[in-house]
N, C-alpha and C. Protein backbone atom coordinates (compact mmCIF):
# COMPACT_ATOMS: atom_id res chain seq x y z
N UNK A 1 0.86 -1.21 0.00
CA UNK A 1 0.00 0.00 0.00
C UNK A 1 0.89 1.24 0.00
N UNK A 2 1.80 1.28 0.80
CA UNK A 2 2.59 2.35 1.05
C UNK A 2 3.78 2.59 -0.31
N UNK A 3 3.97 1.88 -1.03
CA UNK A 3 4.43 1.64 -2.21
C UNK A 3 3.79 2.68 -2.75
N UNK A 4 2.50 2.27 -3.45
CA UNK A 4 1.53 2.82 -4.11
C UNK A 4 1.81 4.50 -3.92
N UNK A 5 1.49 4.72 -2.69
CA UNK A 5 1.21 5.91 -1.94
C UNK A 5 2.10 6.80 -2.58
N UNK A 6 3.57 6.49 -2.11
CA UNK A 6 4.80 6.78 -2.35
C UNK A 6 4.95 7.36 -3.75
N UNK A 7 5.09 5.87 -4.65
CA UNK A 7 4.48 6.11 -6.20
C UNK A 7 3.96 7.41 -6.70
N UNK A 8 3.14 7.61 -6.07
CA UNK A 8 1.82 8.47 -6.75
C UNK A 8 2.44 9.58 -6.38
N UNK A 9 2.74 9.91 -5.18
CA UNK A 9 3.67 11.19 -3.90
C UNK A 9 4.42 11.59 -4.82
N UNK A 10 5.27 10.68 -5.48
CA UNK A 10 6.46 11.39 -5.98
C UNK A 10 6.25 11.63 -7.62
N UNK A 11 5.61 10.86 -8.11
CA UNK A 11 4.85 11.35 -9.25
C UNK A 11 4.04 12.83 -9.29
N UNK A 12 3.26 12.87 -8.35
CA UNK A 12 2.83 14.35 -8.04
C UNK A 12 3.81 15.33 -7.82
N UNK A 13 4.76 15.19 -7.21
CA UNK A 13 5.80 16.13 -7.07
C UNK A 13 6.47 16.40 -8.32
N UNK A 14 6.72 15.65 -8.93
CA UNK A 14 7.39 15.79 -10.19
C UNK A 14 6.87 16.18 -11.08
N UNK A 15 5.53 15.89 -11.21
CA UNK A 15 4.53 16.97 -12.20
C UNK A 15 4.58 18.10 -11.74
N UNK A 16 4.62 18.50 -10.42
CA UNK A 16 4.53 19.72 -10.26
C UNK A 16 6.09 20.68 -10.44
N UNK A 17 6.96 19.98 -10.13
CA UNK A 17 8.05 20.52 -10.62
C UNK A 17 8.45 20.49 -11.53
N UNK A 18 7.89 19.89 -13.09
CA UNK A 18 7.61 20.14 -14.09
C UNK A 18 6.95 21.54 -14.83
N UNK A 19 5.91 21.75 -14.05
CA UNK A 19 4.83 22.88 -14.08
C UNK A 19 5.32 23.57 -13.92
N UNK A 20 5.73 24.01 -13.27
CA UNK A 20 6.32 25.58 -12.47
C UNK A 20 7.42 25.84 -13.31
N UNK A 21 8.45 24.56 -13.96
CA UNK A 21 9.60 25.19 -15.00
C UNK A 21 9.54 25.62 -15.69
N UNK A 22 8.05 24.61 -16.15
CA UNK A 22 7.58 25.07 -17.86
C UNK A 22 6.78 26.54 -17.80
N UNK A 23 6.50 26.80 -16.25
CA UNK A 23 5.14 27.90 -16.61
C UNK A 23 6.19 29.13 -16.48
C-alpha cells in the first residue's frame, strides 16, 4: 500500500516541478 502511496507522492511532485519550469 505504502508503495503505491509513495508512487503516486512522488509522481505528483514531479509533475509539479515540471509545471512551475515550464510555466
Amino acid at each position: 500500500a505504502f508503495g503505491i502511496i509513495t508512487a503516486l507522492a512522488l509522481e505528483h511532485v514531479e509533475a509539479g516541478k515540471t509545471s512551475q519550469e515550464e510555466s
